[in-house]
C-alpha atoms as a PDB file:
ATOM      1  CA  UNK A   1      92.981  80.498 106.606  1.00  0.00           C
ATOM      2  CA  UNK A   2      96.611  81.336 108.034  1.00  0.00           C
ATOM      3  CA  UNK A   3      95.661  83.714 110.864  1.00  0.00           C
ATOM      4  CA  UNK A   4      94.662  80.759 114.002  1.00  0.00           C
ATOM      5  CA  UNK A   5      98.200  79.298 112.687  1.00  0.00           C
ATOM      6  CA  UNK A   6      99.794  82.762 112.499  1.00  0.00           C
ATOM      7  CA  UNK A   7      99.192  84.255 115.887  1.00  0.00           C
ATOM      8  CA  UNK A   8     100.522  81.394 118.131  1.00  0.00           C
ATOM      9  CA  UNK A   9     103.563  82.014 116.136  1.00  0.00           C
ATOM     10  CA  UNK A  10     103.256  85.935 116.539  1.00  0.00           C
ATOM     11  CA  UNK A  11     101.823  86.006 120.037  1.00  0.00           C
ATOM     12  CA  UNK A  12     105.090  85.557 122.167  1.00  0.00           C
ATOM     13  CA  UNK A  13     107.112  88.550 120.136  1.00  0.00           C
ATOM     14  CA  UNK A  14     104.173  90.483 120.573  1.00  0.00           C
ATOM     15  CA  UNK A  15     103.716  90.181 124.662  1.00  0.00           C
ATOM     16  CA  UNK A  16     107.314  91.229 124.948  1.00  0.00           C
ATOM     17  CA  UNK A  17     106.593  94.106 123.105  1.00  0.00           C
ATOM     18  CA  UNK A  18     103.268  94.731 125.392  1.00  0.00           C
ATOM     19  CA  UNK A  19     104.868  94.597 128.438  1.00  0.00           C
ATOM     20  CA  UNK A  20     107.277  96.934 127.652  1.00  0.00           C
ATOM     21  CA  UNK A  21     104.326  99.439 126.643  1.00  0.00           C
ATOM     22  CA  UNK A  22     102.642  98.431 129.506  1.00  0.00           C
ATOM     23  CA  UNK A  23     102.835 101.858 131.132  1.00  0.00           C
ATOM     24  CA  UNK A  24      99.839 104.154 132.508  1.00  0.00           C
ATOM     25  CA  UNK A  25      99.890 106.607 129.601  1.00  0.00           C
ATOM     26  CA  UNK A  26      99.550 104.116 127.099  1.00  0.00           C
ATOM     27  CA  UNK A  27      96.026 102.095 126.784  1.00  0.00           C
ATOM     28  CA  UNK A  28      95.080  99.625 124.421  1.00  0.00           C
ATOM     29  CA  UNK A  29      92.091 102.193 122.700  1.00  0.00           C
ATOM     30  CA  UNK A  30      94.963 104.478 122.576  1.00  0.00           C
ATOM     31  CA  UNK A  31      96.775 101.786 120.174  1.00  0.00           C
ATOM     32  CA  UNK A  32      94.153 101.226 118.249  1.00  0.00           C
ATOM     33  CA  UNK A  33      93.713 104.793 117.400  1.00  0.00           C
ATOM     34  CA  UNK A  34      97.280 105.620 117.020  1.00  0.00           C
ATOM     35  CA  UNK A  35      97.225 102.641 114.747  1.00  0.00           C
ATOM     36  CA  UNK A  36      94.279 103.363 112.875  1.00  0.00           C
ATOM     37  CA  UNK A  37      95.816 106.876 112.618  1.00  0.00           C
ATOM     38  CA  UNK A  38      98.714 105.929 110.646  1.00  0.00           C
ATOM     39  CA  UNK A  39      96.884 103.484 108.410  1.00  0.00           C
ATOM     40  CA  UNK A  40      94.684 106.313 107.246  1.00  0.00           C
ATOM     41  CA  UNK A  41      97.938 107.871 105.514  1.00  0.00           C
ATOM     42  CA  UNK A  42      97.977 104.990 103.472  1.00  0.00           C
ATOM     43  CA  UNK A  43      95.111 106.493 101.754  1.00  0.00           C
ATOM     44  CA  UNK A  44      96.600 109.943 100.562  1.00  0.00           C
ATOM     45  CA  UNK A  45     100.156 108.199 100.205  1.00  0.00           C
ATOM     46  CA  UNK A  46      98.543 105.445  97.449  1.00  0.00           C
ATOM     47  CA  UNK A  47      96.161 108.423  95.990  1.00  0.00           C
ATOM     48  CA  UNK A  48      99.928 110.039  95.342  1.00  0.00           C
ATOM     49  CA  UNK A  49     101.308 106.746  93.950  1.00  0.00           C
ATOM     50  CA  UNK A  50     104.097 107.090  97.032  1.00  0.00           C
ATOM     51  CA  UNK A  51     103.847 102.856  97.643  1.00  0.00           C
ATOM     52  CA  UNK A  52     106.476 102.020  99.477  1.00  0.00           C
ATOM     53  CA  UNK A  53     105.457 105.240 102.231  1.00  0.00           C
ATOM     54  CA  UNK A  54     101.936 103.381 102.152  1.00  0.00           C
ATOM     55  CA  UNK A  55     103.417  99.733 102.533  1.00  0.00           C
ATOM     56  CA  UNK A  56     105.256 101.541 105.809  1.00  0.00           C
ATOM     57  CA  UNK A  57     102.059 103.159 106.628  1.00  0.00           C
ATOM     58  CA  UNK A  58     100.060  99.507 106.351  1.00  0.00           C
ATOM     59  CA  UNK A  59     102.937  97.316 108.212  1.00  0.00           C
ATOM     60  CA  UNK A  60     102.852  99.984 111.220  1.00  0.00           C
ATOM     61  CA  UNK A  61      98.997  99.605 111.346  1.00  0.00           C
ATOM     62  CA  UNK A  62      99.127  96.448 111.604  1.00  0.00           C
ATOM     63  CA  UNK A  63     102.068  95.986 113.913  1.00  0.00           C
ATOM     64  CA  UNK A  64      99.673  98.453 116.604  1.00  0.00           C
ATOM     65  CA  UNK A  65      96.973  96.385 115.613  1.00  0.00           C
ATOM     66  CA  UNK A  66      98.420  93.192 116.904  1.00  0.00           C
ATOM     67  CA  UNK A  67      99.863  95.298 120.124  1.00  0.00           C
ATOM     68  CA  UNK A  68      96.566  96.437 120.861  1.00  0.00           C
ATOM     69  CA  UNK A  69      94.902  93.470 121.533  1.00  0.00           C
ATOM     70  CA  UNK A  70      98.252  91.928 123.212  1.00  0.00           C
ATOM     71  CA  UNK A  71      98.531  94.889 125.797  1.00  0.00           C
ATOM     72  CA  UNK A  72      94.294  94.582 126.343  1.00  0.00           C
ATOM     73  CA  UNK A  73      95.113  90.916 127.106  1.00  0.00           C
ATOM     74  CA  UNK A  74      97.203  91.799 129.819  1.00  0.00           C
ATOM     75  CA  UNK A  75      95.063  94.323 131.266  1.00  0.00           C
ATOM     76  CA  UNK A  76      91.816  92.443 130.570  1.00  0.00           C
ATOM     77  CA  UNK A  77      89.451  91.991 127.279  1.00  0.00           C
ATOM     78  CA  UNK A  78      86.547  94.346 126.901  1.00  0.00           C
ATOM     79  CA  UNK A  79      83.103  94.841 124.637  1.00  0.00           C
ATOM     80  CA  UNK A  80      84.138  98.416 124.304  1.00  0.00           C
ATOM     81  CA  UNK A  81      87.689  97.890 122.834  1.00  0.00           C
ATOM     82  CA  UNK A  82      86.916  94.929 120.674  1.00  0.00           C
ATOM     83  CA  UNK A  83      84.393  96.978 119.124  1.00  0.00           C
ATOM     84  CA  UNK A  84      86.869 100.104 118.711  1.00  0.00           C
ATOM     85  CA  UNK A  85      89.120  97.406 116.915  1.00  0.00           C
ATOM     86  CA  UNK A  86      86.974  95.716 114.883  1.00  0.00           C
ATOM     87  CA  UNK A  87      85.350  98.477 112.926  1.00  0.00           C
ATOM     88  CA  UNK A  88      88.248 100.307 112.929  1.00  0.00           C
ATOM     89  CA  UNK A  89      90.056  97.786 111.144  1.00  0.00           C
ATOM     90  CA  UNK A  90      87.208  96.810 108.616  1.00  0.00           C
ATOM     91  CA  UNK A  91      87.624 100.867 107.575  1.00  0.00           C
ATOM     92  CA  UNK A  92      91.101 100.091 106.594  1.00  0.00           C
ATOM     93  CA  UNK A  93      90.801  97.391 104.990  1.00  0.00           C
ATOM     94  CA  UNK A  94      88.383  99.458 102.444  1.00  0.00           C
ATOM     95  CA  UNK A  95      90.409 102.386 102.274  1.00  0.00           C
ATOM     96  CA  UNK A  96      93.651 100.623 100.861  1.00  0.00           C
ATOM     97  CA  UNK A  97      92.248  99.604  97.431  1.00  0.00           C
ATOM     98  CA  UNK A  98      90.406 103.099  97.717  1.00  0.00           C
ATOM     99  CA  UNK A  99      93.981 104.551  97.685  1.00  0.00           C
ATOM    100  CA  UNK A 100      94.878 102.156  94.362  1.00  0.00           C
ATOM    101  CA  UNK A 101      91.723 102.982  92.261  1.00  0.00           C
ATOM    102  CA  UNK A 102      92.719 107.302  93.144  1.00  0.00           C
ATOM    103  CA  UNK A 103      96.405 106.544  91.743  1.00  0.00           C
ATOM    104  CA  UNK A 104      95.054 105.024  88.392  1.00  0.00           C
ATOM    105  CA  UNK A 105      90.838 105.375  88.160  1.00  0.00           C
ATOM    106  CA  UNK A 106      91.301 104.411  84.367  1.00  0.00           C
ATOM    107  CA  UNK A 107      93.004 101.176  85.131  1.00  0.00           C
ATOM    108  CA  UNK A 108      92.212 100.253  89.274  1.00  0.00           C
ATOM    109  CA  UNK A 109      88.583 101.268  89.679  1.00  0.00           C
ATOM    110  CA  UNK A 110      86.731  98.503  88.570  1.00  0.00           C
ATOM    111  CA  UNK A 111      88.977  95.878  90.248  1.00  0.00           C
ATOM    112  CA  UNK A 112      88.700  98.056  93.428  1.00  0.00           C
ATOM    113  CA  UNK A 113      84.866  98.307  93.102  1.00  0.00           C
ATOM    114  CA  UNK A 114      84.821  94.584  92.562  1.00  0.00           C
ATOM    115  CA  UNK A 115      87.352  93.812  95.963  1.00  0.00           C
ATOM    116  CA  UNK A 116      85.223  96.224  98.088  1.00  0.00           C
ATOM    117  CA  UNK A 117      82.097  94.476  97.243  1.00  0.00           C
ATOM    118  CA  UNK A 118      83.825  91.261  98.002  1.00  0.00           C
ATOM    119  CA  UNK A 119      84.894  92.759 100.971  1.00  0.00           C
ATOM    120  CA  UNK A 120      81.575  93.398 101.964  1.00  0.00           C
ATOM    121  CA  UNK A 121      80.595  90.238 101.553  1.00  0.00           C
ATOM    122  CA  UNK A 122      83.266  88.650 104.043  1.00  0.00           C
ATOM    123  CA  UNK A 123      82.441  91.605 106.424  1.00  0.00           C
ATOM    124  CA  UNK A 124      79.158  90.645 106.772  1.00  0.00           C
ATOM    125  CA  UNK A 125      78.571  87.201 106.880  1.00  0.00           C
ATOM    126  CA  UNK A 126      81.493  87.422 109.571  1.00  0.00           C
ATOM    127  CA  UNK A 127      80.159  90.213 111.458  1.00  0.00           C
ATOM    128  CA  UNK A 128      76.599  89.046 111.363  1.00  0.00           C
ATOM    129  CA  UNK A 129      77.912  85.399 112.911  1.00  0.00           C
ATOM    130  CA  UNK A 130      79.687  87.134 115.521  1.00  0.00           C
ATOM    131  CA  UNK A 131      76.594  88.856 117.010  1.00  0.00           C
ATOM    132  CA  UNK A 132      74.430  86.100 116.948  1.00  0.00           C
ATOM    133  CA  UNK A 133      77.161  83.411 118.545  1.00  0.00           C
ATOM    134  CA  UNK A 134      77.397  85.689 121.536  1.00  0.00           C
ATOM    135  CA  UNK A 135      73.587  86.182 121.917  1.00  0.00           C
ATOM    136  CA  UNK A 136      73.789  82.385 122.063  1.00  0.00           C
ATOM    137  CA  UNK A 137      77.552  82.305 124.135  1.00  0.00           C
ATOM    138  CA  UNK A 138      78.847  80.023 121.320  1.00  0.00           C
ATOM    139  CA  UNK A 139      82.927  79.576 121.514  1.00  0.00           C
ATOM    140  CA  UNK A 140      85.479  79.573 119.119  1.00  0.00           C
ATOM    141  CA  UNK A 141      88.622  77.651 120.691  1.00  0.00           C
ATOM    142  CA  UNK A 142      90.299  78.105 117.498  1.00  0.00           C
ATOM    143  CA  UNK A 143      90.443  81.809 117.970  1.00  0.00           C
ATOM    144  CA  UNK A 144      90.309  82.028 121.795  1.00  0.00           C
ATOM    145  CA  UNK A 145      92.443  85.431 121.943  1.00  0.00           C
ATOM    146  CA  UNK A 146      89.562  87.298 119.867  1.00  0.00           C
ATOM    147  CA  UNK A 147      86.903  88.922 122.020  1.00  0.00           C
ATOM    148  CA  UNK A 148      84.199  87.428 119.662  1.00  0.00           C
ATOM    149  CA  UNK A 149      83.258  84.537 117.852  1.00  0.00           C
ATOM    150  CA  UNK A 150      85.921  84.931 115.111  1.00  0.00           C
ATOM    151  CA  UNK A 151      84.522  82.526 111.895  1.00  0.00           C
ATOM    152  CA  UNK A 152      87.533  81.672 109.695  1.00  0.00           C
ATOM    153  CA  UNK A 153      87.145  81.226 105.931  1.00  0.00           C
ATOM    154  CA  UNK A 154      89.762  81.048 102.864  1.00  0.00           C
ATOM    155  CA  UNK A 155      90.665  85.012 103.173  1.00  0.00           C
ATOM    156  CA  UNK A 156      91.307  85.993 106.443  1.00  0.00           C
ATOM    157  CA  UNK A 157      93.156  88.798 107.857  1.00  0.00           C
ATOM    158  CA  UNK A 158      96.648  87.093 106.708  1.00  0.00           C
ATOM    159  CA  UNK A 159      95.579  86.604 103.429  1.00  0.00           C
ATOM    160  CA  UNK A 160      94.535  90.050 103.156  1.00  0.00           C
ATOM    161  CA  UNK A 161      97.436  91.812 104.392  1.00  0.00           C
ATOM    162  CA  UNK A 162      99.802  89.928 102.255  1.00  0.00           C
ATOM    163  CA  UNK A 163      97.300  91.104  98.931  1.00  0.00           C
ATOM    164  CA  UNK A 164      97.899  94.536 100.266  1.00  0.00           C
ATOM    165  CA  UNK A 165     101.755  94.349 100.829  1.00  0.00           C
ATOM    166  CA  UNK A 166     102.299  92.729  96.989  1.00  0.00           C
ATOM    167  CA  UNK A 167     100.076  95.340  95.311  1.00  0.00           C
ATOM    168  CA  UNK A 168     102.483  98.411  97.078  1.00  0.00           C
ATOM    169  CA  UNK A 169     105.325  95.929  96.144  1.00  0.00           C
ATOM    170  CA  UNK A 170     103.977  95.303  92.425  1.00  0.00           C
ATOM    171  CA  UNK A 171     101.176  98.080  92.309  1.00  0.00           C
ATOM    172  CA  UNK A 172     100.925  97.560  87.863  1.00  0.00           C
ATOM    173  CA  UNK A 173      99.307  94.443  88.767  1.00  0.00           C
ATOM    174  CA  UNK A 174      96.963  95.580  91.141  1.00  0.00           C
ATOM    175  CA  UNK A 175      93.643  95.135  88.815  1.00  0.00           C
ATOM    176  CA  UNK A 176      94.770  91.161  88.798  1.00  0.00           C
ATOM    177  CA  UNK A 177      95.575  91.089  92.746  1.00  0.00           C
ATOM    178  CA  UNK A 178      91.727  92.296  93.103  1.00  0.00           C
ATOM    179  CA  UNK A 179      89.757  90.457  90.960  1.00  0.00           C
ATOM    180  CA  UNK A 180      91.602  87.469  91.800  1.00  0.00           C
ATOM    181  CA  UNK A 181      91.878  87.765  95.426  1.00  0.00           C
ATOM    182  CA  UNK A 182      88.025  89.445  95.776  1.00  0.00           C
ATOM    183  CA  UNK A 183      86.844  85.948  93.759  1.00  0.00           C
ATOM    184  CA  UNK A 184      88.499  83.947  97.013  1.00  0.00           C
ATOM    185  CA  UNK A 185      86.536  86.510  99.173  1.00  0.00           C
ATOM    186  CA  UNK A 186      83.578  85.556  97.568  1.00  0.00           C
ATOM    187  CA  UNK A 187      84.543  81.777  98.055  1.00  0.00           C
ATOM    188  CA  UNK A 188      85.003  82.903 101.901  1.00  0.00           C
ATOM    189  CA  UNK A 189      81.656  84.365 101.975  1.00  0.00           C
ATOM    190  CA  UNK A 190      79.740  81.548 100.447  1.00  0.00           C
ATOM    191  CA  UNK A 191      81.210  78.975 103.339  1.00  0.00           C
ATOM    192  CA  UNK A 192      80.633  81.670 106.066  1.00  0.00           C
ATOM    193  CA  UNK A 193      77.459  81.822 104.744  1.00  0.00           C
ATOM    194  CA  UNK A 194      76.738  78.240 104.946  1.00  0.00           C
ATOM    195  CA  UNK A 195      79.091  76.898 107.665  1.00  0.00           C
ATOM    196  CA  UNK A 196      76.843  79.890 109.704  1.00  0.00           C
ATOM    197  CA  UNK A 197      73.324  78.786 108.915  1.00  0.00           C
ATOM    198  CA  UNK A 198      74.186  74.962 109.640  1.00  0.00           C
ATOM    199  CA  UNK A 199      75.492  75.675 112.880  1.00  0.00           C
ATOM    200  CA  UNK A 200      72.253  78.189 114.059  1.00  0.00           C
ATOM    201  CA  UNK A 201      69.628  75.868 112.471  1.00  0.00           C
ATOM    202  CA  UNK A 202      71.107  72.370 113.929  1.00  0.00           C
ATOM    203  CA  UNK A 203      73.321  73.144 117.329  1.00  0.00           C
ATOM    204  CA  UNK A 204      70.517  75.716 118.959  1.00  0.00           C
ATOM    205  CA  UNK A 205      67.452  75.047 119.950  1.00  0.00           C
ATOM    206  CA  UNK A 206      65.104  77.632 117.394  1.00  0.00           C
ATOM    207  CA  UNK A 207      64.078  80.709 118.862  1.00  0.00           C
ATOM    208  CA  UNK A 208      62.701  82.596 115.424  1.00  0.00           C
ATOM    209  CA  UNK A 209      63.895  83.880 112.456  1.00  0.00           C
ATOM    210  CA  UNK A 210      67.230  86.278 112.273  1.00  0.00           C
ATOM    211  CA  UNK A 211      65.275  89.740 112.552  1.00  0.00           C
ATOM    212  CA  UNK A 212      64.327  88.863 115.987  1.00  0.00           C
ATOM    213  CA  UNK A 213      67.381  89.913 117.787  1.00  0.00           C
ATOM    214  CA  UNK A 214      66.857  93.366 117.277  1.00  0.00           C
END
C-alpha cells in the first residue's frame, strides 16, 4: 500500500549511496547475495531468541536490497537480476516467522503456519500477474523502477517489513502480529486475485485459458 509512496521518498538517499558503490568489484547480483546472505542469519539469530541481532540482520537485508536495484538502475535493468531479487527476497520473507515459531513452537507455530500460508497467497497471485503482464507487455507506471509488472495490494513490502521489525521489537506478541497481519494478506490476495482477472479478461484481446503459456 505504502511502497509506490515510499520509494520516491527513499530513491534519492539510495542513488547517493549507489554511486558511491558504483565500483567494478561490486555488482548489483553481488548485493543481492551479500544481502540475502545476511538476512539468512536472521533465521538462527530468532531460532536463539537473539531479536534485536535479527532486527540488525533484517534492516541490513533490506538496506542491500534497496541498493541492489538502485546500483542495477545505473548500470542497466536485467531479466537475470530481477529474477535473482525477486525469489531471493520471497525466501526471506518466509524464513523470518520460521525463525519466531523455532524460538517458541508451543506458542508461535500456528500463527507462523497461518502467515506463511498467507504469504503464499500474496506470492502467488503477485507472481502469477507478473508473468502474464509481460507475456502481454502490460505497464505499471506506478511502479516504473521494478523490472516487472509489480501489482500493489493492502500488504506490500512496507507493510511487511514494519510486521517484521515490531515482532523483534515486541516478539511476546508475535502470535497476534501474524494472525492479524496474515488476515490483511489474505485481503491482499483476494483483490490481486480479482483486480488480475478483470484486467486479463477485459483489456486483452483472449488468447485461451491461463495453462496456455506454458
Amino acid at each position: 500500500m505504502f511502497d509506490k509512496h515510499l520509494h520516491p521518498r527513499l530513491k534519492p538517499a539510495l542513488n547517493q549511496f549507489a554511486a558511491a558503490l558504483d565500483k567494478p568489484c561490486i555488482t548489483p547480483d553481488g548485493l543481492t547475495l551479500a544481502g540475502f546472505a545476511v538476512g539468512v542469519l536472521a533465521l538462527p539469530f530468532l531460532a536463539l531468541g537473539w531479536y534485536t541481532a535479527a532486527l540488525v540482520a533484517i534492516v541490513i537485508n533490506r538496506l542491500l536490497d534497496g541498493l541492489d536495484g538502485a546500483l542495477a538502475r545505473r548500470r542497466g535493468l536485467s531479466d537475470a537480476g530481477g529474477f535473482l531479487d525477486i525469489a531471493l527476497d520471497f525466501l526471506f520473507y518466509a524464513l523470518v516467522p520460521f525463525g519466531f515459531a523455532l524460538a517458541m513452537p508451543g506458542e508461535n507455530a500456528l500463527a507462523a503456519a497461518w502467515l506463511l500460508f498467507a504469504f503464499i497467497g500474496t506470492g502467488s497471485s503477485f507472481l502469477a500477474f507478473a508473468a502474464l503482464a509481460a507475456k502481454h507487455d502490460i505497464a505499471n507506471p506506478g511502479y516504473a523502477h521494478k523490472s516487472f509488472y509489480y501489482i500493489g495490494g493492502l500488504t506490500e513490502g512496507t507493510e511487511t517489513i514494519v510486521m517484521f521489525v515490531l515482532c523483534c521489537l515486541f516478539p511476546a506478541y508475535f502470535a497476534w502480529f501474524a494472525w492479524v497481519f496474515g488476515a490483511l494478506c489474505w485481503l491482499t490476495t483476494a483483490t490481486r486475485i480479482w483486480s488480475g482477472y478483470v484486467t486479463l479478461k477485459y483489456s486483452l484481446a483472449p488468447k485461451g485459458r491461463g495453462d496456455d503459456i506454458t
